[in-house]
C-alpha atoms as a PDB file:
ATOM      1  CA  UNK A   1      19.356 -23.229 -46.742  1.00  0.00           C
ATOM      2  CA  UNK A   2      20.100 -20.863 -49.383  1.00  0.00           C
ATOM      3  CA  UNK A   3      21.299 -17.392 -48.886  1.00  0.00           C
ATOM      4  CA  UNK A   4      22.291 -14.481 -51.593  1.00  0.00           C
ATOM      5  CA  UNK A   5      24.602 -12.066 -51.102  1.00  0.00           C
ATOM      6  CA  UNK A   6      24.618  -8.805 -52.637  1.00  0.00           C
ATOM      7  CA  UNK A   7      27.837  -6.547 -53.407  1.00  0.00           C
ATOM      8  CA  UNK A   8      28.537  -3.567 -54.867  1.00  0.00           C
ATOM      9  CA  UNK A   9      25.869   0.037 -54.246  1.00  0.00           C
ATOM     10  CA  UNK A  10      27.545   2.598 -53.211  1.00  0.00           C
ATOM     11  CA  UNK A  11      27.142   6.874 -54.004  1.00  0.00           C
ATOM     12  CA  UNK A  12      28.057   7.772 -57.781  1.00  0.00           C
ATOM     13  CA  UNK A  13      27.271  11.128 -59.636  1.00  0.00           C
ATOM     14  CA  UNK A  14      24.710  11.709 -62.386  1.00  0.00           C
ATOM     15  CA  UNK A  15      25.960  10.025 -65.246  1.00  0.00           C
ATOM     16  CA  UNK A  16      28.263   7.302 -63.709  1.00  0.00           C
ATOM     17  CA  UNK A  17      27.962   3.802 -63.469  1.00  0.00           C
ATOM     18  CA  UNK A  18      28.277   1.111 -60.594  1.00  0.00           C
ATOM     19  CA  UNK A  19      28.061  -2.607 -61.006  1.00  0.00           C
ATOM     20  CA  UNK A  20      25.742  -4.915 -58.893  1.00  0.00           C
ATOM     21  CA  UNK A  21      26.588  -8.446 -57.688  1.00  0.00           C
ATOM     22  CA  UNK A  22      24.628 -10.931 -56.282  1.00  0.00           C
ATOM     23  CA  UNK A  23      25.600 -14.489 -55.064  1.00  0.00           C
ATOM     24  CA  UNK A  24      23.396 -17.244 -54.895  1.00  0.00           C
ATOM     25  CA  UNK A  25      24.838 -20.316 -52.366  1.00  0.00           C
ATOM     26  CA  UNK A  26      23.357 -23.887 -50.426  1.00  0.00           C
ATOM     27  CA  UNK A  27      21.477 -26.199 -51.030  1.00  0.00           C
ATOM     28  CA  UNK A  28      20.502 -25.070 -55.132  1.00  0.00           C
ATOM     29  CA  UNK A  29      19.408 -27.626 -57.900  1.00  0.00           C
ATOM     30  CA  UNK A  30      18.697 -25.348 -60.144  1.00  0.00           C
ATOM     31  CA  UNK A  31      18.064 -21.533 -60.573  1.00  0.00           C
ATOM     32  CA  UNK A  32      15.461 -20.815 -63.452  1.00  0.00           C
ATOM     33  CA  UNK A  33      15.602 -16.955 -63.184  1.00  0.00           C
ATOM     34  CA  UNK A  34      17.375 -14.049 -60.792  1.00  0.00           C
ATOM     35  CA  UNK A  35      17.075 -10.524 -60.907  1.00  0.00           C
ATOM     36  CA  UNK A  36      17.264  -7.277 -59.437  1.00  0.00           C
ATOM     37  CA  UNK A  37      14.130  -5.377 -58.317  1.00  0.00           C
ATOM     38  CA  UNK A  38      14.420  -1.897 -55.993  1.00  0.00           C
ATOM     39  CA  UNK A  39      12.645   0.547 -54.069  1.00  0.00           C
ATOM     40  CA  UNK A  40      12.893   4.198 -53.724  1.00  0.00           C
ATOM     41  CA  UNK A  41      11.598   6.283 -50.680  1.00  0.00           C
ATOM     42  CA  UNK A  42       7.906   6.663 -50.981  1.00  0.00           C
ATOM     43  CA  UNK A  43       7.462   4.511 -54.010  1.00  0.00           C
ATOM     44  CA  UNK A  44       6.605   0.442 -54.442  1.00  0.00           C
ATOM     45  CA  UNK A  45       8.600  -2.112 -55.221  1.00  0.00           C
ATOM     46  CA  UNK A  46       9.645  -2.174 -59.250  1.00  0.00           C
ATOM     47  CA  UNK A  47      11.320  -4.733 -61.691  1.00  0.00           C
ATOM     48  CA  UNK A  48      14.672  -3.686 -62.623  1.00  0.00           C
ATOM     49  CA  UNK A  49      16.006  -6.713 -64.414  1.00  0.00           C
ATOM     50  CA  UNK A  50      15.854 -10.121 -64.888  1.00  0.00           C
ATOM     51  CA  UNK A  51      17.426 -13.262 -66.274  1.00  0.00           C
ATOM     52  CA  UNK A  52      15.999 -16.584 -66.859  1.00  0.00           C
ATOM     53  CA  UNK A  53      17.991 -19.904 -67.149  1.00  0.00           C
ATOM     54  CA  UNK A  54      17.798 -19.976 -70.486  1.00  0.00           C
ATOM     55  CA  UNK A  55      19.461 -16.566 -70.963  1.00  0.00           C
ATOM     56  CA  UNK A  56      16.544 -14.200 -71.669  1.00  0.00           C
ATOM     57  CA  UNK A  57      16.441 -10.798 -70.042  1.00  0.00           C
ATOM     58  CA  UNK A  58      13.778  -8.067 -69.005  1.00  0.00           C
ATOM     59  CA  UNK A  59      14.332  -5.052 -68.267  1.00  0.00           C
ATOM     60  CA  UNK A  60      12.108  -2.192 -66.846  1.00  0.00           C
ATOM     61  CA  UNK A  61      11.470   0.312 -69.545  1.00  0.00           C
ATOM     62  CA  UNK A  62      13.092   3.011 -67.209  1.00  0.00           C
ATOM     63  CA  UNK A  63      16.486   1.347 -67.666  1.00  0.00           C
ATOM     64  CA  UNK A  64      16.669   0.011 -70.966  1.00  0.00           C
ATOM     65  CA  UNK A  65      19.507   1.001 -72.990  1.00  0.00           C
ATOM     66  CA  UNK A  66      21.231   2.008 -69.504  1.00  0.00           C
ATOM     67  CA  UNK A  67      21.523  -1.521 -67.383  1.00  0.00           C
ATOM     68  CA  UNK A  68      22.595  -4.510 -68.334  1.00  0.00           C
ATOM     69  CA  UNK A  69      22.128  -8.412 -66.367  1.00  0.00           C
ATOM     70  CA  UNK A  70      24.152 -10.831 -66.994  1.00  0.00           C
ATOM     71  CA  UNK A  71      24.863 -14.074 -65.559  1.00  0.00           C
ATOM     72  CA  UNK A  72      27.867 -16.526 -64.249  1.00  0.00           C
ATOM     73  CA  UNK A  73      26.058 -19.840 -64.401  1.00  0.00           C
ATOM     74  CA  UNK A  74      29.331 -21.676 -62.653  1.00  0.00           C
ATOM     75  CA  UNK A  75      29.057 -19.237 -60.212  1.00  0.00           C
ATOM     76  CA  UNK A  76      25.583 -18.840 -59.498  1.00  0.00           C
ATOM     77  CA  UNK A  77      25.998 -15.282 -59.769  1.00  0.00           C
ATOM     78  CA  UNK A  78      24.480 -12.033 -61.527  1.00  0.00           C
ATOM     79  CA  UNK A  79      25.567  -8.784 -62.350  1.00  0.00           C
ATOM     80  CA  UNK A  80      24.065  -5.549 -63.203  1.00  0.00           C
ATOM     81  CA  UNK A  81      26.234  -2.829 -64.742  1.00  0.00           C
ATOM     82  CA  UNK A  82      24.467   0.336 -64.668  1.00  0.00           C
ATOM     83  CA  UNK A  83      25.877   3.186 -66.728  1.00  0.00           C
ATOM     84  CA  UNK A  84      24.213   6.553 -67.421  1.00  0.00           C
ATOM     85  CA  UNK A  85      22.963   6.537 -63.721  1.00  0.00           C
ATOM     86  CA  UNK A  86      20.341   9.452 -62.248  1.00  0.00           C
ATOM     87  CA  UNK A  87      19.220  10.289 -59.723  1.00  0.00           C
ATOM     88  CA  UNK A  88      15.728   8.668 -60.256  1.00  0.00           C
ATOM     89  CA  UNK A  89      17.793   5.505 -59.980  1.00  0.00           C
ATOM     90  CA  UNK A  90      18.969   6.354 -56.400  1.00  0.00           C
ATOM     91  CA  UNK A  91      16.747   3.335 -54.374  1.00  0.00           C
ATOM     92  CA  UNK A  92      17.374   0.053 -52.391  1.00  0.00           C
ATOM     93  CA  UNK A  93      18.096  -2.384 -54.686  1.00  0.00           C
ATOM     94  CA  UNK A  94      17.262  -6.110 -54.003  1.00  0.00           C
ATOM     95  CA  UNK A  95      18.341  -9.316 -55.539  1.00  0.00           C
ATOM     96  CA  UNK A  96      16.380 -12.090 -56.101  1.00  0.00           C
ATOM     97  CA  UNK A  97      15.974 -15.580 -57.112  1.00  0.00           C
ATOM     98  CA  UNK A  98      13.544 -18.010 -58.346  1.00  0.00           C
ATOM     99  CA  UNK A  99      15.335 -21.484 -57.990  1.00  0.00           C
ATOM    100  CA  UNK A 100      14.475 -25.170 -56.656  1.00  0.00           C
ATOM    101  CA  UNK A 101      15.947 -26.318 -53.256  1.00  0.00           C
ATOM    102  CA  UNK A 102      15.244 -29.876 -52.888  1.00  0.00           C
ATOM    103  CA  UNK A 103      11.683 -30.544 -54.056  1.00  0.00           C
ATOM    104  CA  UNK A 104      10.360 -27.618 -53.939  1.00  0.00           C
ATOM    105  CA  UNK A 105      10.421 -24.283 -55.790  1.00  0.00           C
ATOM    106  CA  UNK A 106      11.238 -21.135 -53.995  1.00  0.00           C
ATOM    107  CA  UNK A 107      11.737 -17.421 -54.370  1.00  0.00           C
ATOM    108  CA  UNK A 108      14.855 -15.913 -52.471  1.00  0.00           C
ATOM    109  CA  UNK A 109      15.218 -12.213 -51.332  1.00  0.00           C
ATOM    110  CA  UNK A 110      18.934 -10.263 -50.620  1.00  0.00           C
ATOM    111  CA  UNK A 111      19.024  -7.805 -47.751  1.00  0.00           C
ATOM    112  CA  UNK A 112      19.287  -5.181 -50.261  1.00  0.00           C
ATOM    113  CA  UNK A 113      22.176  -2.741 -51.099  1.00  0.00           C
ATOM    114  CA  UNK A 114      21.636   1.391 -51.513  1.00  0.00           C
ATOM    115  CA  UNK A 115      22.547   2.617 -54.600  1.00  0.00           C
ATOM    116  CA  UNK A 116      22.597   6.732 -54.430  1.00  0.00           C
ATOM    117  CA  UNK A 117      23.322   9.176 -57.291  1.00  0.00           C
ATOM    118  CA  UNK A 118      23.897  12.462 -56.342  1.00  0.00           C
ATOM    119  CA  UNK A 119      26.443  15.015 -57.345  1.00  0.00           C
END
């Protein structure tokens, strides 16, 4: 079983930043990307970030410059600082993981965690 756990939305003003965590933990033999994607009232699902093994990021064009993913390989964890936040960013954000439990490769989902910029 592998679960990930997601820290760190909250409310923040135009222009602040908040930093995203997200845990991966079980039965993992090896992660080969995680990432953040969100949601917003009355929109789809979007691509905010993400990081493969090997180190490479993608970002959404909508957040380039602004976000950045990183990753703690020993811990099996990834952050997302966002600075310069609006209120277009204000959604559900969801981790994510594409990683091999046992023999077989899966893709993970977090329960999500609302991020809301308003002043």
């Amino acid at each position: 079983q592998v679960q990930l756990v997601e820290s760190g939305g909250g409310l923040v003003q135009p222009g602040g930043s908040l930093r995203l965590s997200c845990a991966a933990s079980g039965s993992i033999f090896k992660i080969n990307a995680m990432g953040w994607d969100r949601q917003a009232p009355g929109k789809e699902r979007e691509l905010v970030a993400a990081i493969t093994s090997g180190g490479s990021t993608n970002y959404a064009d909508s957040v380039k410059g602004r976000f950045t993913l990183s990753k703690d390989n020993a811990k099996n964890t990834v952050y997302l600082q966002m600075n310069s936040l609006k209120p277009e960013d204000t959604a559900v954000y969801y981790c994510n993981a594409d990683l091999i439990s046992g023999d077989y490769e899966y893709d993970y989902w977090g329960q999500g965690t609302q991020v809301t910029v308003s002043s």
